[in-house]
PDB file of N, CA and C in Angstrom:
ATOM      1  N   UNK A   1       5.575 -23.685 -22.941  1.00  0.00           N
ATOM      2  CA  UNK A   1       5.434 -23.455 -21.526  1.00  0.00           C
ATOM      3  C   UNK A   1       3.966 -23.625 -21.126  1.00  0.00           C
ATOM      4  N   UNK A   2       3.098 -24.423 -19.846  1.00  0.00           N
ATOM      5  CA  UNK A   2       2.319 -24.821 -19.716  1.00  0.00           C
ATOM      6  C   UNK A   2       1.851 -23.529 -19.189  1.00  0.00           C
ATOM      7  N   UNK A   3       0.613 -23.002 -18.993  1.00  0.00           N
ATOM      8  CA  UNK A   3      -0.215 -22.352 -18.596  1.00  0.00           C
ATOM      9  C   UNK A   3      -0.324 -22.625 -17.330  1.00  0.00           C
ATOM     10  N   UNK A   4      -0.113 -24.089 -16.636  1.00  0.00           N
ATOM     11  CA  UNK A   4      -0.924 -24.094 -15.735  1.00  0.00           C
ATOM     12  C   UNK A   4       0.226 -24.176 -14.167  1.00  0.00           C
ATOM     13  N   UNK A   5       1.695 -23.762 -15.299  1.00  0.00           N
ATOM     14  CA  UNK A   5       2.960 -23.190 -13.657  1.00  0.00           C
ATOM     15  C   UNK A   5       2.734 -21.957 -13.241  1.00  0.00           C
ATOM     16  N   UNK A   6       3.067 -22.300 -12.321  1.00  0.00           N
ATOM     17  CA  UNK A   6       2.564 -21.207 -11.337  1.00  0.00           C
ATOM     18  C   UNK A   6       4.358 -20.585 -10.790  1.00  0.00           C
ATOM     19  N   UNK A   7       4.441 -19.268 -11.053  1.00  0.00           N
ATOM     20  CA  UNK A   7       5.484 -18.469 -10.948  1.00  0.00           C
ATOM     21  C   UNK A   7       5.458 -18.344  -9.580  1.00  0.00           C
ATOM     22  N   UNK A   8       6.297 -18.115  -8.609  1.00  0.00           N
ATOM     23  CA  UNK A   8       6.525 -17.891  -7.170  1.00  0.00           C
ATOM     24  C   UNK A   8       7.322 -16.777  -7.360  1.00  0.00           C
ATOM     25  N   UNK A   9       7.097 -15.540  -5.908  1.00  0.00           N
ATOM     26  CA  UNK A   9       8.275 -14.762  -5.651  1.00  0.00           C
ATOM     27  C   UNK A   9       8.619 -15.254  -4.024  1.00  0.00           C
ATOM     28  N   UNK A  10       9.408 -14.280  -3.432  1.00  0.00           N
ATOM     29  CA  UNK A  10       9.481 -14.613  -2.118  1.00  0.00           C
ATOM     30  C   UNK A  10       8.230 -14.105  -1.404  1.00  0.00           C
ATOM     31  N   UNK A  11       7.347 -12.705  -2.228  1.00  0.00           N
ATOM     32  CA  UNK A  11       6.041 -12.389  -1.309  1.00  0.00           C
ATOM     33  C   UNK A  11       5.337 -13.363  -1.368  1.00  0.00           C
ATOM     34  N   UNK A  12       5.171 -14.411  -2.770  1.00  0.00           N
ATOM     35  CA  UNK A  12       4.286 -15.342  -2.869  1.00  0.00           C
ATOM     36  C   UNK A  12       4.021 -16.430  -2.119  1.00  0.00           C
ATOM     37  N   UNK A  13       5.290 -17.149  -1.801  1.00  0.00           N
ATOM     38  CA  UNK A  13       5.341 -18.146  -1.186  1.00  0.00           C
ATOM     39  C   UNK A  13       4.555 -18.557  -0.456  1.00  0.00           C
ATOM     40  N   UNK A  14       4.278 -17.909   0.214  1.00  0.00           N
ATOM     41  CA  UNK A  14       3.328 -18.486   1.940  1.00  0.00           C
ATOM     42  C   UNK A  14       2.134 -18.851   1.408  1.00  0.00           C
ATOM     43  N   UNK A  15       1.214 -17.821   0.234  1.00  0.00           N
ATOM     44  CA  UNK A  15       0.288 -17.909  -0.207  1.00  0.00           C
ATOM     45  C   UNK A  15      -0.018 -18.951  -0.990  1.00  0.00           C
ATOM     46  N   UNK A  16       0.940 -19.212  -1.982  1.00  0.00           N
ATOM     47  CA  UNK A  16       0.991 -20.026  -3.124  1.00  0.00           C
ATOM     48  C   UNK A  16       1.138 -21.917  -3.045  1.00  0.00           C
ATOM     49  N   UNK A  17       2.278 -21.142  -2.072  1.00  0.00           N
ATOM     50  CA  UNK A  17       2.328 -22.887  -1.101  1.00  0.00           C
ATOM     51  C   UNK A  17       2.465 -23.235   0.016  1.00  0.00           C
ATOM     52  N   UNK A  18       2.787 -22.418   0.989  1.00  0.00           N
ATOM     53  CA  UNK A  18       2.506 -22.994   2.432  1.00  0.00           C
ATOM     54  C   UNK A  18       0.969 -23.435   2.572  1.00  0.00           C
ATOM     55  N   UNK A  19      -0.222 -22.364   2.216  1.00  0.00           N
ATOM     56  CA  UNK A  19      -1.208 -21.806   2.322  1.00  0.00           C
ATOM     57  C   UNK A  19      -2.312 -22.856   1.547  1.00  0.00           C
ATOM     58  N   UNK A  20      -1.575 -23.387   0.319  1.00  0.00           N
ATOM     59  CA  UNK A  20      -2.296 -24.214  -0.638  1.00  0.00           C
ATOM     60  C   UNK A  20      -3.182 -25.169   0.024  1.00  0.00           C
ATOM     61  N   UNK A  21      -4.180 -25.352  -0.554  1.00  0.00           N
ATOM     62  CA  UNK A  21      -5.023 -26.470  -0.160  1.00  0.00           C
ATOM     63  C   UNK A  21      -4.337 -28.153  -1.497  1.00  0.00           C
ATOM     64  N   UNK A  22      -4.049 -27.603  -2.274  1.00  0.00           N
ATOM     65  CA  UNK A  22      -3.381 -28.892  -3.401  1.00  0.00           C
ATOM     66  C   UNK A  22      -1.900 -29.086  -2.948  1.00  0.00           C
ATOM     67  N   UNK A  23      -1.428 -30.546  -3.084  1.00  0.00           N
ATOM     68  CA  UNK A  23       0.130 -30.546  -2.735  1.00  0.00           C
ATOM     69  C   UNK A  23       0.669 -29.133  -3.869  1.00  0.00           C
ATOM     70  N   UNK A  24       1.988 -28.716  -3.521  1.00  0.00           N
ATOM     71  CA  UNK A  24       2.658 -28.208  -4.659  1.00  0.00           C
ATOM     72  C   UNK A  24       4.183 -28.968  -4.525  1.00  0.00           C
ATOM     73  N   UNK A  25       4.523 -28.783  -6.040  1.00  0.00           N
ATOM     74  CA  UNK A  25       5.937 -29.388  -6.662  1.00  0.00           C
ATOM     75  C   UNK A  25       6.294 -28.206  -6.535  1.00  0.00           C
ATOM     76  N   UNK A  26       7.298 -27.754  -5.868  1.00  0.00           N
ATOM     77  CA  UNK A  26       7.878 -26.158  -6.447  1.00  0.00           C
ATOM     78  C   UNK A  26       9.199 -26.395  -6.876  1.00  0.00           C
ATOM     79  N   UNK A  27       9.602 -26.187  -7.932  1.00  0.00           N
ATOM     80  CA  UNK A  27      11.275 -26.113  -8.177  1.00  0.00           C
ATOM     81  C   UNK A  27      12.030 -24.971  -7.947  1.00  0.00           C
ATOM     82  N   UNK A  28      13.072 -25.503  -7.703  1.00  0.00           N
ATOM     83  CA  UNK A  28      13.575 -24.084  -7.236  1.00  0.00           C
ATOM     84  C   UNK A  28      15.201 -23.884  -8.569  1.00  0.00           C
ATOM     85  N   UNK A  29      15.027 -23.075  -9.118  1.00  0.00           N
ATOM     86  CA  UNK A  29      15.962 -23.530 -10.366  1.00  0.00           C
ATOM     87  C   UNK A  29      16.756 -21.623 -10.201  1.00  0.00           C
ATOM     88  N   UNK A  30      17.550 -21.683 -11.765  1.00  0.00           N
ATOM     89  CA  UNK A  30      18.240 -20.513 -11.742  1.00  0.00           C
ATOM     90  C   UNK A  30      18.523 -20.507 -13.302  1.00  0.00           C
ATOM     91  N   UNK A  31      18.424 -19.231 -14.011  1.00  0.00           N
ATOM     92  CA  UNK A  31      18.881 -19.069 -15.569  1.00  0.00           C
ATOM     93  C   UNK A  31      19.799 -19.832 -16.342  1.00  0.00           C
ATOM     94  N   UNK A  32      21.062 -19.822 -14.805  1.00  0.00           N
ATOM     95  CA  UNK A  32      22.686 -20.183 -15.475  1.00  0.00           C
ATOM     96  C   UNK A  32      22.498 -21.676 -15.466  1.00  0.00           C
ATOM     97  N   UNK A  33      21.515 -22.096 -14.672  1.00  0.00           N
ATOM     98  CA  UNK A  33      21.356 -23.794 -14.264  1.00  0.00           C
ATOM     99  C   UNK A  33      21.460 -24.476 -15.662  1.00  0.00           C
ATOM    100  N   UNK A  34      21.984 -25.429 -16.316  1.00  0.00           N
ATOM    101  CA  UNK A  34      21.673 -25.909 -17.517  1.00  0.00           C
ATOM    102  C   UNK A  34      20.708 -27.273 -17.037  1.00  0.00           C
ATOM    103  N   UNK A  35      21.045 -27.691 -15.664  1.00  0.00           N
ATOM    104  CA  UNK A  35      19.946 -29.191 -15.835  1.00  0.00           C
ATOM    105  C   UNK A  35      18.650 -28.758 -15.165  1.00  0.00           C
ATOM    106  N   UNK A  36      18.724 -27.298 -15.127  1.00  0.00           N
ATOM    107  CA  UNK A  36      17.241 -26.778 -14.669  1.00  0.00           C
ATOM    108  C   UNK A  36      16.848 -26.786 -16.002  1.00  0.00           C
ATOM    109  N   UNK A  37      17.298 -26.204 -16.667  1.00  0.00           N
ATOM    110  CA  UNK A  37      16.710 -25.837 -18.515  1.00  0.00           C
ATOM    111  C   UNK A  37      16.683 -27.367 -18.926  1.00  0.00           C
ATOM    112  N   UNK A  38      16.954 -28.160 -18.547  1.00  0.00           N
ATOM    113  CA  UNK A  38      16.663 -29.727 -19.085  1.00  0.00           C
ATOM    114  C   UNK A  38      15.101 -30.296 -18.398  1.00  0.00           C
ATOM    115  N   UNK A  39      15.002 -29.779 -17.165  1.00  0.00           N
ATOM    116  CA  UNK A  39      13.878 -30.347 -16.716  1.00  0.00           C
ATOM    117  C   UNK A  39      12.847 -29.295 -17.178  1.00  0.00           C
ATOM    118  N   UNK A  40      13.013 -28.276 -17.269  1.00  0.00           N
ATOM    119  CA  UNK A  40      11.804 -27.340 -17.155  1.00  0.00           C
ATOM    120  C   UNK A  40      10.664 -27.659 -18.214  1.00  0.00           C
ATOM    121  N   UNK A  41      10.826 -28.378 -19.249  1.00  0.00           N
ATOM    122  CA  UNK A  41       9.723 -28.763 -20.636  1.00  0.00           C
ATOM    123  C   UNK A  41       9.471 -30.087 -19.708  1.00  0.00           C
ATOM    124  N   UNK A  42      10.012 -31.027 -19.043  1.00  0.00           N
ATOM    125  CA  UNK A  42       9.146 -31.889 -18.725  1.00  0.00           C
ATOM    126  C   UNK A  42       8.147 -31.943 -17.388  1.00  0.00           C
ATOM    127  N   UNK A  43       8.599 -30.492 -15.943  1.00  0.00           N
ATOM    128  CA  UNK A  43       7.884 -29.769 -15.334  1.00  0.00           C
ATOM    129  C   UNK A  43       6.577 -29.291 -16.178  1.00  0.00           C
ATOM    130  N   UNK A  44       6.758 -28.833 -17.075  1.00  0.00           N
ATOM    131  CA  UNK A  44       5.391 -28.073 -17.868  1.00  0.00           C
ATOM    132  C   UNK A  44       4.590 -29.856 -18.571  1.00  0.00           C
ATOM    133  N   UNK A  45       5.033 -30.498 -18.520  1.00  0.00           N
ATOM    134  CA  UNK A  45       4.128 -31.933 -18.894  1.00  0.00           C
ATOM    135  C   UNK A  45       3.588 -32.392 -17.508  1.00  0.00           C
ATOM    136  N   UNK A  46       4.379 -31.921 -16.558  1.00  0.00           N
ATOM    137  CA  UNK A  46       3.726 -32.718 -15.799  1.00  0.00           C
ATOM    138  C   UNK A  46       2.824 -31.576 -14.848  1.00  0.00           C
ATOM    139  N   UNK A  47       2.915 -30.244 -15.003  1.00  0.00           N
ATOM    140  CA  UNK A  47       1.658 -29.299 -14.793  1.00  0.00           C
ATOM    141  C   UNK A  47       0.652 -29.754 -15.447  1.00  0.00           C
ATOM    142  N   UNK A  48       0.776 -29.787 -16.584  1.00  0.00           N
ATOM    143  CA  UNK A  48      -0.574 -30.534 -17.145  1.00  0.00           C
ATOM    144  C   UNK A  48      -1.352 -31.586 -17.148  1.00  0.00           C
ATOM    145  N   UNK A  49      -0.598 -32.984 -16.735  1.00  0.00           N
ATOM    146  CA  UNK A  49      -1.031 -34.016 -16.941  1.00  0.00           C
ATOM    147  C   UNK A  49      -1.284 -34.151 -15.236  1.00  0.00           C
ATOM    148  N   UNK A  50      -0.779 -33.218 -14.217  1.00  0.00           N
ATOM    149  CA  UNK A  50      -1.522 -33.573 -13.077  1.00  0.00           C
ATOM    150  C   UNK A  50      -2.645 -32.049 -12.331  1.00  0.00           C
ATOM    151  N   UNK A  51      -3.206 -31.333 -13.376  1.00  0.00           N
ATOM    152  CA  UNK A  51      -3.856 -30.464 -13.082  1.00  0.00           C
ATOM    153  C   UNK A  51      -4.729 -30.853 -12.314  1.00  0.00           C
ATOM    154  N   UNK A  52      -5.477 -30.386 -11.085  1.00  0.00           N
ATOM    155  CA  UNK A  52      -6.399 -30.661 -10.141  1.00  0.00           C
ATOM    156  C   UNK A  52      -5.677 -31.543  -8.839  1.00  0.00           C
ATOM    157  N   UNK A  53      -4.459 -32.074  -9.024  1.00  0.00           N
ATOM    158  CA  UNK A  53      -4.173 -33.164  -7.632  1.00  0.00           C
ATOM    159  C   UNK A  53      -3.066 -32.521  -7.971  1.00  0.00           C
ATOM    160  N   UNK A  54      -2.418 -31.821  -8.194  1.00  0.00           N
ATOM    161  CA  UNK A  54      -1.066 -31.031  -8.140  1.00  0.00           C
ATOM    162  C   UNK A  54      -0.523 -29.520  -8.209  1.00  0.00           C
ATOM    163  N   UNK A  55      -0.081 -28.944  -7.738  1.00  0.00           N
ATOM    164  CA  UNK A  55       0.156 -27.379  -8.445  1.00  0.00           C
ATOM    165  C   UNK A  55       1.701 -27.771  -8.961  1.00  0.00           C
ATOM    166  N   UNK A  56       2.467 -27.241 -10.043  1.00  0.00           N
ATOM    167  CA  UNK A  56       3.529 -27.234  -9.984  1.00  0.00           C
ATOM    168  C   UNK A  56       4.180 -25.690  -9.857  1.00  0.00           C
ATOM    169  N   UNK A  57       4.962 -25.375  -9.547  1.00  0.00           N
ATOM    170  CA  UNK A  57       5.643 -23.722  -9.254  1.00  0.00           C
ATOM    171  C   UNK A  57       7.021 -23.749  -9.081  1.00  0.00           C
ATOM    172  N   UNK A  58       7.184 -22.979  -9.559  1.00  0.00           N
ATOM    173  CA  UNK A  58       8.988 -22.339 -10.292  1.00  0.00           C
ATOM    174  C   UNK A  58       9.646 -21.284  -9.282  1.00  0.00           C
ATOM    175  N   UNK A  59      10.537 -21.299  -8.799  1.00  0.00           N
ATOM    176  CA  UNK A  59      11.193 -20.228  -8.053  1.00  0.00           C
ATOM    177  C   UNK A  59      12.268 -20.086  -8.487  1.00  0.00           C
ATOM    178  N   UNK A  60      12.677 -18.991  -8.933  1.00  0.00           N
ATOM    179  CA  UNK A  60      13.617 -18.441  -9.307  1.00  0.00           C
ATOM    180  C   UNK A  60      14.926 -17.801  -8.189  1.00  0.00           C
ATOM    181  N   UNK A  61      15.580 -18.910  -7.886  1.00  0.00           N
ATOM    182  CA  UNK A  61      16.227 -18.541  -6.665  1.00  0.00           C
ATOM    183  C   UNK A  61      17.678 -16.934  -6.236  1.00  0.00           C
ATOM    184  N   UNK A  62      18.023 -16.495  -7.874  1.00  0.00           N
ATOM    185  CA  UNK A  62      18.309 -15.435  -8.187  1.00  0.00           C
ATOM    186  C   UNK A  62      17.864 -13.965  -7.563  1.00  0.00           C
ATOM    187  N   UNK A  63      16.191 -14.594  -8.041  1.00  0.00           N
ATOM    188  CA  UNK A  63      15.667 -13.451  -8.381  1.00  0.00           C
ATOM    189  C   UNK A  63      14.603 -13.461  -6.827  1.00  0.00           C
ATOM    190  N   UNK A  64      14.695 -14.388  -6.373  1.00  0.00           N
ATOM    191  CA  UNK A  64      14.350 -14.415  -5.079  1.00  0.00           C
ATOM    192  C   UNK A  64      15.234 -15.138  -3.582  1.00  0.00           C
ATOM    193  N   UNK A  65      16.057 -14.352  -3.188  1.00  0.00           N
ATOM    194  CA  UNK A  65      16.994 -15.000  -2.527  1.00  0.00           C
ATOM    195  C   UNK A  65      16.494 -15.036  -0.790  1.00  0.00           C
ATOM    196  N   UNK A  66      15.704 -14.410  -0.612  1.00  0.00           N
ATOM    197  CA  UNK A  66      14.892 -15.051   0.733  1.00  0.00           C
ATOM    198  C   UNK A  66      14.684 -16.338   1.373  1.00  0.00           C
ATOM    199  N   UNK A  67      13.593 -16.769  -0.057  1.00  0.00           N
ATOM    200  CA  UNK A  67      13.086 -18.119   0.697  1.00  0.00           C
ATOM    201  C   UNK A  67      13.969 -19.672   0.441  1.00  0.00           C
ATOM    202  N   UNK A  68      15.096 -19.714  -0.070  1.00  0.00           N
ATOM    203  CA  UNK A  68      15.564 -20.783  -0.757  1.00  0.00           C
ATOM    204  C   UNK A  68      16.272 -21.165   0.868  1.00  0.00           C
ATOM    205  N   UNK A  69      16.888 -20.103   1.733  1.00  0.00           N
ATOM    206  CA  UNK A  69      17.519 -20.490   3.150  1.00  0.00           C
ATOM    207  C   UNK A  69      16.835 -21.339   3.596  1.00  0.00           C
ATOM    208  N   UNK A  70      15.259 -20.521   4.003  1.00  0.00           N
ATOM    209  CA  UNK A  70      14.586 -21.171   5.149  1.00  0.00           C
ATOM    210  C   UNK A  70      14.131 -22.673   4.846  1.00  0.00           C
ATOM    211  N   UNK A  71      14.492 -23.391   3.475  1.00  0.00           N
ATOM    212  CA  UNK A  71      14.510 -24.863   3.066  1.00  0.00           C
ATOM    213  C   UNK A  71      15.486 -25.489   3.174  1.00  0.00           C
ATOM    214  N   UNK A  72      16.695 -24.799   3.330  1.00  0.00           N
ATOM    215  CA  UNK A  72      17.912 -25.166   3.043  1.00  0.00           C
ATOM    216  C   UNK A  72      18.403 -25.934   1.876  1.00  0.00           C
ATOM    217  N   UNK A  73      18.191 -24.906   0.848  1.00  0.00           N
ATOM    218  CA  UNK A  73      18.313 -24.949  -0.307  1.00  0.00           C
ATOM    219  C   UNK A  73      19.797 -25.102  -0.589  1.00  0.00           C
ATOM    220  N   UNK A  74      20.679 -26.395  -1.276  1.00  0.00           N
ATOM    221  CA  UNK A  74      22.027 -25.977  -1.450  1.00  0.00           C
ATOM    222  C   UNK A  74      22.389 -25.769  -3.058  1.00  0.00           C
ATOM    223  N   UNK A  75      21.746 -26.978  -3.637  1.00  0.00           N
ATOM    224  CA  UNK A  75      21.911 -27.108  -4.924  1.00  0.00           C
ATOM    225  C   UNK A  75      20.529 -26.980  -5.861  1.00  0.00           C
ATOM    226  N   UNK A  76      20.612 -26.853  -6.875  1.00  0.00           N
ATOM    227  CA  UNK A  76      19.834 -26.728  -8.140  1.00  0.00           C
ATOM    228  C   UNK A  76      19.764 -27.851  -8.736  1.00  0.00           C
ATOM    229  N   UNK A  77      19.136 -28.101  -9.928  1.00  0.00           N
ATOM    230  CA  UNK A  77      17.820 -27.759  -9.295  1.00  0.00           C
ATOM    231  C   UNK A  77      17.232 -28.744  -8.063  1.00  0.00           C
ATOM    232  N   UNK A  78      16.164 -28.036  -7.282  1.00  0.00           N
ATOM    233  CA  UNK A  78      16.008 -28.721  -6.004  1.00  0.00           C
ATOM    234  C   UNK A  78      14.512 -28.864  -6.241  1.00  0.00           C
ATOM    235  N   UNK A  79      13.769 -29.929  -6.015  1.00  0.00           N
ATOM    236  CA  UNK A  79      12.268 -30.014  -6.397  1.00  0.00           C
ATOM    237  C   UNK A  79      11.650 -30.367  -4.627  1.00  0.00           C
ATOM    238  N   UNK A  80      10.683 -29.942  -4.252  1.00  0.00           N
ATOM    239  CA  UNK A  80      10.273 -30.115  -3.159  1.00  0.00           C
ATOM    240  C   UNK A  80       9.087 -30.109  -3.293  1.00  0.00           C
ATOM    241  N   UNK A  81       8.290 -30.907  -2.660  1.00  0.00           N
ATOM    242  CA  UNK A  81       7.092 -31.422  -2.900  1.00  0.00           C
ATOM    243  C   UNK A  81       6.533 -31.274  -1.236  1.00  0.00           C
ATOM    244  N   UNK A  82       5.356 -30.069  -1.001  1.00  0.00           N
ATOM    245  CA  UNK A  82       4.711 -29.510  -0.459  1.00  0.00           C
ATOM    246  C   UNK A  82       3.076 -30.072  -0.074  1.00  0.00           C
ATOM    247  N   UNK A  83       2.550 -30.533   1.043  1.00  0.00           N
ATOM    248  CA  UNK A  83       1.731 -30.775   1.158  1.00  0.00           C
ATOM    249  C   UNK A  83       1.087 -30.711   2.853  1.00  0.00           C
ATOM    250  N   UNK A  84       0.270 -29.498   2.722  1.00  0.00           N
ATOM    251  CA  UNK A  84      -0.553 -28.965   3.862  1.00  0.00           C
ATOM    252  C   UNK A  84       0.545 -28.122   4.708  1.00  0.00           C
ATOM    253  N   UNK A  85       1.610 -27.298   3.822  1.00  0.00           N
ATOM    254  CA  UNK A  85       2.327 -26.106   4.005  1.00  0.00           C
ATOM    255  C   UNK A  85       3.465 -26.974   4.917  1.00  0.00           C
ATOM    256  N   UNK A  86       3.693 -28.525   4.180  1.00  0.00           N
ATOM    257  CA  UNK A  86       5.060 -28.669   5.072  1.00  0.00           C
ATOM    258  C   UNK A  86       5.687 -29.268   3.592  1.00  0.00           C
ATOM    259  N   UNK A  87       7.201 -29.520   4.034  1.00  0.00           N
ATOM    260  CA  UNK A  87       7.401 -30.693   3.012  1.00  0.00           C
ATOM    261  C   UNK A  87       7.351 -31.989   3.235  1.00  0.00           C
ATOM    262  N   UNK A  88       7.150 -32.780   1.983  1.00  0.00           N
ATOM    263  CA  UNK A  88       6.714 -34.292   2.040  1.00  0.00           C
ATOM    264  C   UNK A  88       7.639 -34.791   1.742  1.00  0.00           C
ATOM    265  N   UNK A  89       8.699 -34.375   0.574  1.00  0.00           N
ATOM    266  CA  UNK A  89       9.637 -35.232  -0.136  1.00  0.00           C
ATOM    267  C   UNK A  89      10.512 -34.201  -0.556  1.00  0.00           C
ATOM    268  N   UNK A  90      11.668 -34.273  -1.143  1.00  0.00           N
ATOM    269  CA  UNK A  90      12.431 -33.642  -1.624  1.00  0.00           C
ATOM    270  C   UNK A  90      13.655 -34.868  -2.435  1.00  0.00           C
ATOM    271  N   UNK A  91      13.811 -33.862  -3.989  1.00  0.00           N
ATOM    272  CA  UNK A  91      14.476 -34.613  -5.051  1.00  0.00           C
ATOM    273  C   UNK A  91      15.741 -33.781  -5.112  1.00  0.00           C
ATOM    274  N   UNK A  92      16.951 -33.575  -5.044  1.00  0.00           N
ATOM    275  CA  UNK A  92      17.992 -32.673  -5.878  1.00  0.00           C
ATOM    276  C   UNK A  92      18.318 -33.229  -6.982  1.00  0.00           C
ATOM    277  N   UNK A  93      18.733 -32.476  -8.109  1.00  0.00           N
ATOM    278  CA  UNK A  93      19.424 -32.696  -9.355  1.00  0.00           C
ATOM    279  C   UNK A  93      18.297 -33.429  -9.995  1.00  0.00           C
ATOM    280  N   UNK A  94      18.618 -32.889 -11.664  1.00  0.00           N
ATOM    281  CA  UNK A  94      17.834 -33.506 -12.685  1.00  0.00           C
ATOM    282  C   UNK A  94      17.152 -34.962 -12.824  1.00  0.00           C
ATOM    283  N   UNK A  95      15.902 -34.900 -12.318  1.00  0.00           N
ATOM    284  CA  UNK A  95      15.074 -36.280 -13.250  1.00  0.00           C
ATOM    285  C   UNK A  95      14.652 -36.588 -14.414  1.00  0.00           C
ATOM    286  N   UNK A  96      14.516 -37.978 -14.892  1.00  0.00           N
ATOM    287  CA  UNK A  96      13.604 -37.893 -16.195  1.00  0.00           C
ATOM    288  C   UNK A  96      12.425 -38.070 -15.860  1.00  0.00           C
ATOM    289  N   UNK A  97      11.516 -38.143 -16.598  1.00  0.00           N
ATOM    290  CA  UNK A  97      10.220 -38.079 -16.422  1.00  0.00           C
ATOM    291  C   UNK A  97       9.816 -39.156 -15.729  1.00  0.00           C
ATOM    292  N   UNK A  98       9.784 -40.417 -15.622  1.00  0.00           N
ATOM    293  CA  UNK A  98       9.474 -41.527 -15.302  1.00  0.00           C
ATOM    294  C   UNK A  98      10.043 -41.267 -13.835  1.00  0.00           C
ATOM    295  N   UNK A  99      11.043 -40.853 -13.586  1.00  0.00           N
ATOM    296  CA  UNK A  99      11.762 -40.495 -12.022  1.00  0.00           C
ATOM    297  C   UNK A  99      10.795 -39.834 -11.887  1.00  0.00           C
ATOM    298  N   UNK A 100      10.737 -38.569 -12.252  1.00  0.00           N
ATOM    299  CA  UNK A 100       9.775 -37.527 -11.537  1.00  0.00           C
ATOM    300  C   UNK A 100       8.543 -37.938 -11.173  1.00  0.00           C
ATOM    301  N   UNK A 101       8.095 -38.763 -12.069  1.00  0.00           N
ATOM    302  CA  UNK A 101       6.141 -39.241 -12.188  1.00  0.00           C
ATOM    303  C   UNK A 101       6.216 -40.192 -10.619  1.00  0.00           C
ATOM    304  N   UNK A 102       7.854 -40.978 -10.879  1.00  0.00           N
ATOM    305  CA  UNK A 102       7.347 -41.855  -9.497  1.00  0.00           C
ATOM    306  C   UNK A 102       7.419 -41.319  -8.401  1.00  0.00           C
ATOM    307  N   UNK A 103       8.214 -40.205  -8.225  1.00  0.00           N
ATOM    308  CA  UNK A 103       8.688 -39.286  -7.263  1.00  0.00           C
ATOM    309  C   UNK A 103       7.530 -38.525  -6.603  1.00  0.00           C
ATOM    310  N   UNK A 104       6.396 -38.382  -7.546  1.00  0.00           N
ATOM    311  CA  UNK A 104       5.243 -37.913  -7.218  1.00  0.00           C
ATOM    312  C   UNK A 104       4.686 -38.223  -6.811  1.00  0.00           C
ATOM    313  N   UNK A 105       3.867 -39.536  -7.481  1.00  0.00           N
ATOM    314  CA  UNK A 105       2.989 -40.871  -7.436  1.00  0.00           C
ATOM    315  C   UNK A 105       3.302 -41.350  -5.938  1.00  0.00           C
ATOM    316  N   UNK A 106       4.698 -41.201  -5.441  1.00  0.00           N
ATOM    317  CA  UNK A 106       4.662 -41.917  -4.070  1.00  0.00           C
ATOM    318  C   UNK A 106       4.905 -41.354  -3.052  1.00  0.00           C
ATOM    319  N   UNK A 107       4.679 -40.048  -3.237  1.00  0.00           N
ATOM    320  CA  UNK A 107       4.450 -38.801  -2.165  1.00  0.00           C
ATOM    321  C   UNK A 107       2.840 -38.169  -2.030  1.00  0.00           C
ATOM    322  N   UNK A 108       2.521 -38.388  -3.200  1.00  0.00           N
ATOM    323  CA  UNK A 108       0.909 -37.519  -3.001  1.00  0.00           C
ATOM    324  C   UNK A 108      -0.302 -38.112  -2.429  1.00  0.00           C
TER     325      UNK A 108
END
């Protein structure tokens, strides 16, 4: 697990990423999810390999059932890509890495 994800609650949110000065990736995943547990090791590659031009952050939509509405969150995992406290892009369901990298690359 990378050091450099950043955990979200629902108090966090506003702070963490509306608020951000860096785009953020936030996923929004769940325990029972199995193609959340498929992406989550390649989320932590790509915290790392885009430290400084990216935040990436995890929401646990379980354990925070507030903020997943006000996105209109339906399905898991849902990746939304945040920049200057709006969204830019949005992915549902599992990518591979090469999806995700371009998914990035042509939003940021």
């Amino acid at each position: 697990m990378s050091d450099k994800m950043v955990y979200l609650t629902d108090d966090s949110f506003d702070t963490d990423v509306l608020k951000s000065d860096t785009p953020v990736l936030v996923d929004y995943w769940a325990e029972w999810c199995g193609p959340c547990k498929m992406i989550a090791p390649i989320l932590d590659e790509i915290a790392d390999e885009y430290e400084g031009r990216l935040k990436v952050a995890k929401l646990n939509i379980d354990e925070n059932p507030a903020t997943p509405p006000k996105f209109g969150i339906r399905g898991i995992p849902t990746l939304m890509l945040f920049k200057n406290g709006e969204v830019e892009a949005t992915k549902v369901g599992a990518l591979s890495k090469s999806q995700l990298t371009a998914f990035i690359d042509q939003n940021l």
